[in-house]
Protein backbone atom coordinates (compact mmCIF):
# COMPACT_ATOMS: atom_id res chain seq x y z
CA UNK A 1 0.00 0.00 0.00
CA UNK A 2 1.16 3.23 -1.00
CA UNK A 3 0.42 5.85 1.67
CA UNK A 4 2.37 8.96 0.57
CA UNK A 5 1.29 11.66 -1.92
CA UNK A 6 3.59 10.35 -4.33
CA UNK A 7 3.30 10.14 -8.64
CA UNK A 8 2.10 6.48 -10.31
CA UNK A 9 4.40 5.32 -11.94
CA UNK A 10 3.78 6.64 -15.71
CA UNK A 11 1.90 3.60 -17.67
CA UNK A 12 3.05 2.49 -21.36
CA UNK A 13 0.52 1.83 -24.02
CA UNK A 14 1.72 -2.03 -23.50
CA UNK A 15 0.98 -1.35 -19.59
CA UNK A 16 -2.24 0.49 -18.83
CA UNK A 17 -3.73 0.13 -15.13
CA UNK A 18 -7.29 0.31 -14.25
CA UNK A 19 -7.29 3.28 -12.34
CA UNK A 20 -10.15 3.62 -8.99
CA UNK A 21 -10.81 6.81 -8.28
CA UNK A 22 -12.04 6.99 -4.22
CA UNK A 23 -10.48 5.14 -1.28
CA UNK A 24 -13.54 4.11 0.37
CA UNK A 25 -15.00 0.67 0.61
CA UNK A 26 -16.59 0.44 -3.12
CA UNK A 27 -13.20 1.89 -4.69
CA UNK A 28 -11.25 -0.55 -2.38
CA UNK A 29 -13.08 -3.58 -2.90
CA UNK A 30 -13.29 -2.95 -6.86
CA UNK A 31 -9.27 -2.74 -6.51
CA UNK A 32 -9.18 -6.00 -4.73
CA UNK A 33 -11.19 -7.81 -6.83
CA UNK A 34 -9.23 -6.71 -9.94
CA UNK A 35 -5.74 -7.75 -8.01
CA UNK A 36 -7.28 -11.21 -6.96
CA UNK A 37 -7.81 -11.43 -10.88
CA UNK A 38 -4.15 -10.81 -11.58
CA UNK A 39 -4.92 -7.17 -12.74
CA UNK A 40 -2.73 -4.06 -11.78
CA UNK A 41 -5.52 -1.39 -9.95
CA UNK A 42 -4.15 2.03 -8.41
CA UNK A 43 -6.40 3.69 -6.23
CA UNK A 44 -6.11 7.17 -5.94
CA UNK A 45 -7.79 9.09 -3.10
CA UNK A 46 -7.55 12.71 -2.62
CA UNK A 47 -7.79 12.46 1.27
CA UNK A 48 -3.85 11.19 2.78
CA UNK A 49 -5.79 8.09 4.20
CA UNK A 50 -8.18 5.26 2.96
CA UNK A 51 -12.07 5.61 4.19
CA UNK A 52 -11.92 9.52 4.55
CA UNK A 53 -15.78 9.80 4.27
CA UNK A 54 -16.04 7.35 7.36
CA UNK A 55 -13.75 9.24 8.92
CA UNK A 56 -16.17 12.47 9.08
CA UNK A 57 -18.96 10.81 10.13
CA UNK A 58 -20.39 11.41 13.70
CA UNK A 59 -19.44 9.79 16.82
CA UNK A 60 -22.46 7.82 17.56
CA UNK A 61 -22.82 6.24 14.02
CA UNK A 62 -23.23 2.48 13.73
CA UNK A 63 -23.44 0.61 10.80
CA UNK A 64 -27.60 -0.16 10.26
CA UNK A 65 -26.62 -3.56 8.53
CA UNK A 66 -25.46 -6.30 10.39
CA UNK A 67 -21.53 -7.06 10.14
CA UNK A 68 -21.91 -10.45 8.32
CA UNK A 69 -23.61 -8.97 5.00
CA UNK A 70 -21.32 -5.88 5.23
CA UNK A 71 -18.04 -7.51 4.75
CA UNK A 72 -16.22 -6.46 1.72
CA UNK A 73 -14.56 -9.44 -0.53
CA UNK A 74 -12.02 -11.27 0.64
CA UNK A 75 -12.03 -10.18 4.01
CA UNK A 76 -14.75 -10.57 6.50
CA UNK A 77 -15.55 -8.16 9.18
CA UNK A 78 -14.05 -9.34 12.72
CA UNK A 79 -16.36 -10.75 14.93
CA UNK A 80 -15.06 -8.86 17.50
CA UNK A 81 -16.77 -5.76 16.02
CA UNK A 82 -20.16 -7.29 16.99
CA UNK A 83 -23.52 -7.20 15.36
CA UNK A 84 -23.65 -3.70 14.99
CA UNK A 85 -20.82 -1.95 13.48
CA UNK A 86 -19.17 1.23 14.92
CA UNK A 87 -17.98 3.85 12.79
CA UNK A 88 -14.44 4.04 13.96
CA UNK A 89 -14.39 0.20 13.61
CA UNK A 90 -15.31 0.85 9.80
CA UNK A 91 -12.54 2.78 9.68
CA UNK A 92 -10.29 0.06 11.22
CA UNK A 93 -11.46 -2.42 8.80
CA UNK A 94 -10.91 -0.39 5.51
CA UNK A 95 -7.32 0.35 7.33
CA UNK A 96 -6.47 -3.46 7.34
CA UNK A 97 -8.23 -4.31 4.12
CA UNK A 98 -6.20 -1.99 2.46
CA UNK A 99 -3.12 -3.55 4.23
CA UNK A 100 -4.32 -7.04 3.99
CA UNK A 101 -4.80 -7.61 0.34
CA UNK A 102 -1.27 -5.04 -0.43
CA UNK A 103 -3.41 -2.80 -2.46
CA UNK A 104 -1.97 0.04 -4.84
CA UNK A 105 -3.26 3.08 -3.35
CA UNK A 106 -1.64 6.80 -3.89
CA UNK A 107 -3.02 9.03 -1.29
CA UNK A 108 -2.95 13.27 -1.67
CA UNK A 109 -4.35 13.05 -5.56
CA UNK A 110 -7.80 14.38 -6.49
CA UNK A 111 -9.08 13.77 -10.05
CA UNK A 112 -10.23 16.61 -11.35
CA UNK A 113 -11.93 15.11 -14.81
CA UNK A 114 -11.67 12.29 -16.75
CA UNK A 115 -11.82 12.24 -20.30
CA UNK A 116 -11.69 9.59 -23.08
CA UNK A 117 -8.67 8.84 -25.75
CA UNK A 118 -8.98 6.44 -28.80
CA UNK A 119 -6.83 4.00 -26.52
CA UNK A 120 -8.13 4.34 -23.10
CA UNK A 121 -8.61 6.97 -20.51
CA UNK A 122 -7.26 10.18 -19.65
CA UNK A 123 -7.61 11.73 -15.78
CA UNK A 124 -6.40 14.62 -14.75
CA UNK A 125 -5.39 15.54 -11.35
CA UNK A 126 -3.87 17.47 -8.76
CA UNK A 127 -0.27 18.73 -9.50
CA UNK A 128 -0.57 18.78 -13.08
CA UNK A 129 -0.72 14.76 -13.25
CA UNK A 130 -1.94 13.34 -16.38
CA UNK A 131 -2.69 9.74 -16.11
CA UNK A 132 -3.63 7.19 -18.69
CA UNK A 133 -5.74 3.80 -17.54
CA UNK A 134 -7.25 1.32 -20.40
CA UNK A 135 -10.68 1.76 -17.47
CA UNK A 136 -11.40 3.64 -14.68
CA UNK A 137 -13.78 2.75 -12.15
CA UNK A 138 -15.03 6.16 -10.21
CA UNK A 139 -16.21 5.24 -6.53
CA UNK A 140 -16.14 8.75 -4.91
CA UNK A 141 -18.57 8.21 -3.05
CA UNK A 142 -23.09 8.34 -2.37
CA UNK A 143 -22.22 11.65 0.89
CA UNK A 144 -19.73 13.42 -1.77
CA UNK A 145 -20.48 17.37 -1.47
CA UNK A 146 -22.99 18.29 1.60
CA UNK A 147 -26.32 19.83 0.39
CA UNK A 148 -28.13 22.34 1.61
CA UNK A 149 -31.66 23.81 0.26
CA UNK A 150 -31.55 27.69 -1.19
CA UNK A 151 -33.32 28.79 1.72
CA UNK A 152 -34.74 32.20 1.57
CA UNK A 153 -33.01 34.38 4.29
CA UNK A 154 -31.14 32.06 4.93
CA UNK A 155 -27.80 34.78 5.39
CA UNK A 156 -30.20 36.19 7.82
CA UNK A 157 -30.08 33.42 10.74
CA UNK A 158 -28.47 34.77 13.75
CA UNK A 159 -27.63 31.29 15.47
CA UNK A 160 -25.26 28.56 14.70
CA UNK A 161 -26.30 26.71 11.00
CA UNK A 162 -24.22 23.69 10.05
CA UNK A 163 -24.77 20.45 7.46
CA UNK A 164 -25.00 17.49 9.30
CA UNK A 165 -21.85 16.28 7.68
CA UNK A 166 -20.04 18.79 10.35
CA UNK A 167 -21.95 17.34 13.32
CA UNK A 168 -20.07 15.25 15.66
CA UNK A 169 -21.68 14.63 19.13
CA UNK A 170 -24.06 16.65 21.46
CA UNK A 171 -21.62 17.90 23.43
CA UNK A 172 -21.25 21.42 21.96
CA UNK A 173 -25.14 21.50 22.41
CA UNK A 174 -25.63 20.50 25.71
CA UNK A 175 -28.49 22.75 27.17
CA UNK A 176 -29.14 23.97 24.04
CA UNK A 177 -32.55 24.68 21.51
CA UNK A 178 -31.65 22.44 18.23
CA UNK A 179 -33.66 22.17 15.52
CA UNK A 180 -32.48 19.29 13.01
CA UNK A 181 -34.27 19.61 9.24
CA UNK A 182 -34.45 16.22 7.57
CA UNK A 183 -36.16 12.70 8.82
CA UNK A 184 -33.57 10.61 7.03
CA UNK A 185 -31.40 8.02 9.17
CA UNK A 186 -28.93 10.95 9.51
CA UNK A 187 -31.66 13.61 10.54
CA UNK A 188 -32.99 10.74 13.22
CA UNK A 189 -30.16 9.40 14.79
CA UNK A 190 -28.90 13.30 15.49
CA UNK A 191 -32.13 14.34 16.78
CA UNK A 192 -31.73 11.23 19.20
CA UNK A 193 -28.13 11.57 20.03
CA UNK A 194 -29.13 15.36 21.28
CA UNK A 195 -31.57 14.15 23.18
CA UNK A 196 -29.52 11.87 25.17
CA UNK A 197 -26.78 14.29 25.15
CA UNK A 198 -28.28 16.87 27.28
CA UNK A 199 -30.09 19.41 24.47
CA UNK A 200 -32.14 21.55 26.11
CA UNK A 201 -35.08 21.29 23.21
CA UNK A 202 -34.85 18.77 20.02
CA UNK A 203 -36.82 19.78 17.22
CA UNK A 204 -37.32 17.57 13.95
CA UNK A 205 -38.62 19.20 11.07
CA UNK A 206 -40.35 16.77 8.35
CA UNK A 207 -41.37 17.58 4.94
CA UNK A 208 -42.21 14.05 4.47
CA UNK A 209 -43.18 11.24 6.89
CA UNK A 210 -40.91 8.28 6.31
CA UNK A 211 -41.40 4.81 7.40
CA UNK A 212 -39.95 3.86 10.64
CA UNK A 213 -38.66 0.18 10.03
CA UNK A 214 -37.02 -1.72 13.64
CA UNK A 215 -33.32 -2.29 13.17
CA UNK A 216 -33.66 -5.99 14.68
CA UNK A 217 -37.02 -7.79 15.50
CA UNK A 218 -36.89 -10.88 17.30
CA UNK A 219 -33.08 -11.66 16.29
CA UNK A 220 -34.44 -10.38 12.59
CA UNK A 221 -32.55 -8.08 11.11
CA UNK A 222 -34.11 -5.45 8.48
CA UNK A 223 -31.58 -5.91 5.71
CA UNK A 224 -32.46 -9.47 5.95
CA UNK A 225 -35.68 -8.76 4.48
CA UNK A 226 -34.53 -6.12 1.97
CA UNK A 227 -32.58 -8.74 0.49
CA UNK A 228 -35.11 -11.07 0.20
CA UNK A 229 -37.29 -8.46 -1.39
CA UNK A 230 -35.23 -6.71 -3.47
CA UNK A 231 -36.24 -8.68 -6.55
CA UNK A 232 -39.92 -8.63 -5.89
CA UNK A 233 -41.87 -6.28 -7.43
CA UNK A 234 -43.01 -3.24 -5.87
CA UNK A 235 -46.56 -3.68 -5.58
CA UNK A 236 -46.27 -6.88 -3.84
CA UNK A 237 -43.08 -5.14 -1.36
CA UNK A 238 -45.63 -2.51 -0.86
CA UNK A 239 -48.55 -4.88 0.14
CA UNK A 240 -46.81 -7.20 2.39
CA UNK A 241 -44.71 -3.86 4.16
CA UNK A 242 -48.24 -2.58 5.50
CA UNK A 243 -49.28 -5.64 7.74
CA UNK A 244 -45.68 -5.91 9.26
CA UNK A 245 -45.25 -1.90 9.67
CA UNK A 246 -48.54 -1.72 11.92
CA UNK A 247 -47.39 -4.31 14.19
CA UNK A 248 -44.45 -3.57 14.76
CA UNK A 249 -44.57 0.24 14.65
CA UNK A 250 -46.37 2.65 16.68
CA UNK A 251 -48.56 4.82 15.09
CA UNK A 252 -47.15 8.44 15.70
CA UNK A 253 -49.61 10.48 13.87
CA UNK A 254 -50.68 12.06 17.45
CA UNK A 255 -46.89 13.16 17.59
CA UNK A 256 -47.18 14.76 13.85
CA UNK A 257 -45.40 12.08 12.49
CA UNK A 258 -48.43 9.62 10.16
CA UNK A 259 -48.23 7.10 8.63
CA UNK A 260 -46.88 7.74 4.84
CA UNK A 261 -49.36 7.35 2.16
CA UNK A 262 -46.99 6.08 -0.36
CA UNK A 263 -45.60 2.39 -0.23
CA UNK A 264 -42.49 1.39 1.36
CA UNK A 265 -40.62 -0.31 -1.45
CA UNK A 266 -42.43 2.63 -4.07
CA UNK A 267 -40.42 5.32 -1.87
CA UNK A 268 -37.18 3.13 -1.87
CA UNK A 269 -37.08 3.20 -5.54
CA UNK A 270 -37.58 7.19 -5.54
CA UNK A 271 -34.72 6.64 -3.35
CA UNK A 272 -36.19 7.66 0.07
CA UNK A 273 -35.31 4.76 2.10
CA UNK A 274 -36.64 3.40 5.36
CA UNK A 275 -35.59 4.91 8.66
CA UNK A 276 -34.24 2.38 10.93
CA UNK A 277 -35.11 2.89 14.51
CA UNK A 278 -32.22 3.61 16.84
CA UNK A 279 -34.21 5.23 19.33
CA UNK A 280 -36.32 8.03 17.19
CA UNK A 281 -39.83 6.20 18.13
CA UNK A 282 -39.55 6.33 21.41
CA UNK A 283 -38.56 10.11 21.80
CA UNK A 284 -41.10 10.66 19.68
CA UNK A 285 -43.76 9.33 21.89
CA UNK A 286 -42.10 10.51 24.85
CA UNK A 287 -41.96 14.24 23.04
CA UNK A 288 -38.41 14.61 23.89
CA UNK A 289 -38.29 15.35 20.37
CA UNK A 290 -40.79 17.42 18.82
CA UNK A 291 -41.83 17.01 15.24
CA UNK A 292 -42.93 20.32 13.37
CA UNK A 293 -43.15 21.02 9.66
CA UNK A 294 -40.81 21.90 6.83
CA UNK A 295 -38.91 24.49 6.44
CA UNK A 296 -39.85 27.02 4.63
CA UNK A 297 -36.99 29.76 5.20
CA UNK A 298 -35.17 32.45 7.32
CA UNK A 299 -36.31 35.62 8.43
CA UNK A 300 -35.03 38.02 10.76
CA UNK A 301 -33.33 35.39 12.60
CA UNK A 302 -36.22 33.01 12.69
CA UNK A 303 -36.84 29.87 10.96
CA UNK A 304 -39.95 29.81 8.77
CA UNK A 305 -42.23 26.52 8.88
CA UNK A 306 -44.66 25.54 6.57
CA UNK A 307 -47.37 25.60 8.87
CA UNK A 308 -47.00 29.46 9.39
CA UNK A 309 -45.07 29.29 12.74
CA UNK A 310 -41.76 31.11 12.95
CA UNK A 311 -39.31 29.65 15.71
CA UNK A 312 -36.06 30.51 16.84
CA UNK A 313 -33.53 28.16 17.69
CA UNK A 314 -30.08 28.29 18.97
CA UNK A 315 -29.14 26.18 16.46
CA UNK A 316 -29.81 24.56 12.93
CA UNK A 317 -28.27 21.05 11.91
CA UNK A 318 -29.39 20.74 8.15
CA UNK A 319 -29.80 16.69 7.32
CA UNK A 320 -30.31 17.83 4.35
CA UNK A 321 -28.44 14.52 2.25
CA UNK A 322 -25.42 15.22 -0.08
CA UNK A 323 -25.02 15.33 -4.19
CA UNK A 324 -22.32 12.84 -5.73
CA UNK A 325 -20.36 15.65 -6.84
CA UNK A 326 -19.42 13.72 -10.46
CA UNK A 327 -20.13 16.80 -12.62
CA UNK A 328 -16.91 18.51 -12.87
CA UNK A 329 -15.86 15.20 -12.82
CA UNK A 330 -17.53 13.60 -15.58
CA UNK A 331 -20.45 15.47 -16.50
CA UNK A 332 -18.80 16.06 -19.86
CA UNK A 333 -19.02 13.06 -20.87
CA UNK A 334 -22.93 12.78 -20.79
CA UNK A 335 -22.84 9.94 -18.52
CA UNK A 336 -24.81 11.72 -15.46
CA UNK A 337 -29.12 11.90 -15.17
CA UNK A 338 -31.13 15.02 -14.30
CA UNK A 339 -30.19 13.67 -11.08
CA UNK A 340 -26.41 14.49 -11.27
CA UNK A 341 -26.44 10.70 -10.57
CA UNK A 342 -24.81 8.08 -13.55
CA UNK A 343 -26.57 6.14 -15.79
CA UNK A 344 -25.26 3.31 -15.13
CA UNK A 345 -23.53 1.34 -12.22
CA UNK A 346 -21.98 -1.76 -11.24
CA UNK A 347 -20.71 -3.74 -14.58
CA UNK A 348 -22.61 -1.85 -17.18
CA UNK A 349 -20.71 0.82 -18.44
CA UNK A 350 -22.41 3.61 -20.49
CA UNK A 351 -22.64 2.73 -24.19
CA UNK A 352 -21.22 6.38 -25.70
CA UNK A 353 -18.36 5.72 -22.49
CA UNK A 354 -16.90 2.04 -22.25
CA UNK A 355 -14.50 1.28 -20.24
CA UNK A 356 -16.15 4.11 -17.71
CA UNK A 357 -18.13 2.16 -14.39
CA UNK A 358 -19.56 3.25 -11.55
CA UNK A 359 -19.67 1.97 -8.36
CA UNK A 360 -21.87 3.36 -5.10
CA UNK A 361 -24.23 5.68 -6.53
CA UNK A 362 -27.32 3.99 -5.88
CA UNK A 363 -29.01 3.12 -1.93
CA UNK A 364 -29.96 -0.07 -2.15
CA UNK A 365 -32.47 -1.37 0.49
CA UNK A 366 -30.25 -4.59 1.14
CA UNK A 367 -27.31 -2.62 2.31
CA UNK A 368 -24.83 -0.69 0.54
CA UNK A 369 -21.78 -2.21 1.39
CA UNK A 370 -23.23 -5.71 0.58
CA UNK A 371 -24.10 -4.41 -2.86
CA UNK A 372 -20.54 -2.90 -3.07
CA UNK A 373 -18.98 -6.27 -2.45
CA UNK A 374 -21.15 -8.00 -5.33
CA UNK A 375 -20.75 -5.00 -8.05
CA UNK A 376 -16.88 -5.26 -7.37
CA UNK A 377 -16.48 -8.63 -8.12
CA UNK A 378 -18.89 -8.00 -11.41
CA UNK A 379 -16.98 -5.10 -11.92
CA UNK A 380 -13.62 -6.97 -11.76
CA UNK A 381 -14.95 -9.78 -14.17
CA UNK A 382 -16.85 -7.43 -16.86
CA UNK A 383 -13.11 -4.90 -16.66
CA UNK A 384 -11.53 -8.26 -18.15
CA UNK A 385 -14.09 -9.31 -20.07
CA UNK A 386 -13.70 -5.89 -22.49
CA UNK A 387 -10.37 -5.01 -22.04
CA UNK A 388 -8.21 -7.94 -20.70
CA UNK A 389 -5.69 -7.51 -23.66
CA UNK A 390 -4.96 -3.81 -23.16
CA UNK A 391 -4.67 -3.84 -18.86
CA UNK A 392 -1.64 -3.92 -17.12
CA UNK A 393 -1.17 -7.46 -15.26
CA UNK A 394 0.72 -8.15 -12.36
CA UNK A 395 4.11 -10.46 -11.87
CA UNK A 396 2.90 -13.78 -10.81
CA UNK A 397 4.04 -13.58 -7.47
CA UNK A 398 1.94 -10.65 -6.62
């Protein structure tokens, strides 16, 4: 493993690497699965360490899918780590998976666009690099650039505003009036971790009621079933999702927080998915933390709701999600959707772009690093497939 911001080595037409761009667990598991193949992959990440992303997240953060089925290939997750993944164990685990499998990785070098050449591909990056691959396989990354909503008055908020992506833990807040915008896992699980951290007031602010889905039932874990169903078809997801939501959810509608009207599996493929329990339903119902509507914008220091009201918090933590960032990157190349999202992923590579994949764009209901593990190993075998003559191979000793 290369750990230093330090130059590839320059590649000859007769010895063209597959270059992954992102040091996370999709760009390090694609770079595995192309070694264990006997093909030369350099990983460059623009952090000076492997899992960066993982890195930021907050304290509190465990993985929502159980450590069996999040395992990347050729390496299982210690069992040490238990059921429930911490965050800084992720980090850990990319650390020796990196380490274990003696991956190629030059840290300190951002790509800053990637463009094709009659015999392969061009990237660009920091320092005036120019770097040519016969593929490239761009995992940067689903949480690339935080987002936040064009607010009005938003410039006009007195108190502290911050993307989630900044948050850490609830110390700073301690005693405090927070109001967190966004019912996603990330909105949720802050809202919660104020509340146990002292927060004088938690305030949730919903556009859209999501379904609540328990973590674990009975030993059961939630990604078990979205495996199951992830091939079913969405009517049929929907149906069967009502029963099992009603027993084993509260309904919160008392607490502003209804039932949605829309299916369960019909919001996952909108991309909206489920919010796994880690302690939201129960300060809901105990009002610790107080649902109230949208927001609508700033003025004068207050926040404006959709219902009319105007409040004023100490503090704002927008969990407002996060673009992928790809269109400096790529967006040249007409490989991106209305969505800023690509058009492909896994082993399909766009048809006016080959050679070009994708991996960790989409937020699959079965877990994404699961479905990072399978796409790198398709990846790896579809890479070979269309370009095994023109790839760089490793000595057989490697």
């Amino acid at each position: 493993m290369v750990d230093s911001p330090t130059s590839p080595r320059p590649a000859t037409p007769a010895d063209r690497p597959v270059y992954v761009v992102g040091g996370g667990p999709g760009g390090l598991s694609v770079a595995y699965a192309l070694r264990a193949r006997g093909v030369r992959a350099v990983v460059l990440e623009r952090a000076d360490r492997v899992g960066a992303s993982w890195r930021g997240h907050y304290d509190r953060l465990h993985l929502h899918t159980t450590r069996r089925l999040s395992g990347l290939p050729g390496l299982p997750m210690p069992r040490r780590f238990g059921r429930w993944v911490a965050r800084d164990d992720v980090v850990r685990y990319l650390e020796k998976y990196a380490e274990h499998h003696e991956l190629e990785i030059v840290t300190g070098v951002e790509v800053t666009r990637i463009d094709r050449k009659p015999d392969g591909w061009l990237l660009h990056a920091t320092g005036g690099r120019q770097l040519t691959g016969a593929a490239v396989v761009v995992a940067t990354g689903f949480n690339h650039t935080p987002y936040v909503p064009d607010w009005p008055g938003r410039d006009t908020y007195t108190g502290e505003f911050l993307h989630a992506g900044h948050y850490r833990n609830a110390e700073p807040y301690a005693g405090r009036d927070v109001l967190v915008v966004g019912v996603g896992n990330t909105g949720a699980e802050i809202a919660v971790d104020l509340v146990e951290g002292g927060a004088a007031r938690v305030r949730l602010a919903v556009r859209t009621a999501p379904h609540i889905v328990r973590r674990s039932t009975a030993g059961w874990a939630a990604q078990y079933t979205g495996v199951l169903v992830r091939r079913l078809p969405v009517p049929l997801v929907d149906a069967l999702a009502r029963p099992l939501a009603r027993i084993s959810v509260p309904d919160l509608s008392a607490h502003g927080l209804p039932r949605p009207g829309t299916g369960l599996y019909s919001r996952v493929t909108e991309g909206a998915i489920p919010v796994q329990d880690v302690g939201l339903i129960d300060a809901v119902r105990t009002e610790r933390v107080e649902i109230v509507a949208a927001v609508e914008g700033f003025e004068s220091g207050k926040v404006l709701l959709a219902d009319g009201t105007r409040i004023e918090p100490d503090t704002v933590i927008a969990a407002t999600g996060y673009t992928r960032g790809l269109e400096s990157l790529v967006g040249h190349l007409t490989v991106l959707n209305e969505d800023g999202r690509p058009t492909t992923h896994g082993a399909r590579t766009p048809h006016n772009a080959p050679g070009l994949y994708f991996t960790g764009y989409t937020n699959p209901i079965s877990g994404m690093l699961r479905e990072l593990a399978l796409d790198a190993e398709k990846i790896a075998k579809a890479v070979i497939r269309a370009h095994g003559t023109h790839i760089s191979r490793l000595p057989a000793h490697s």
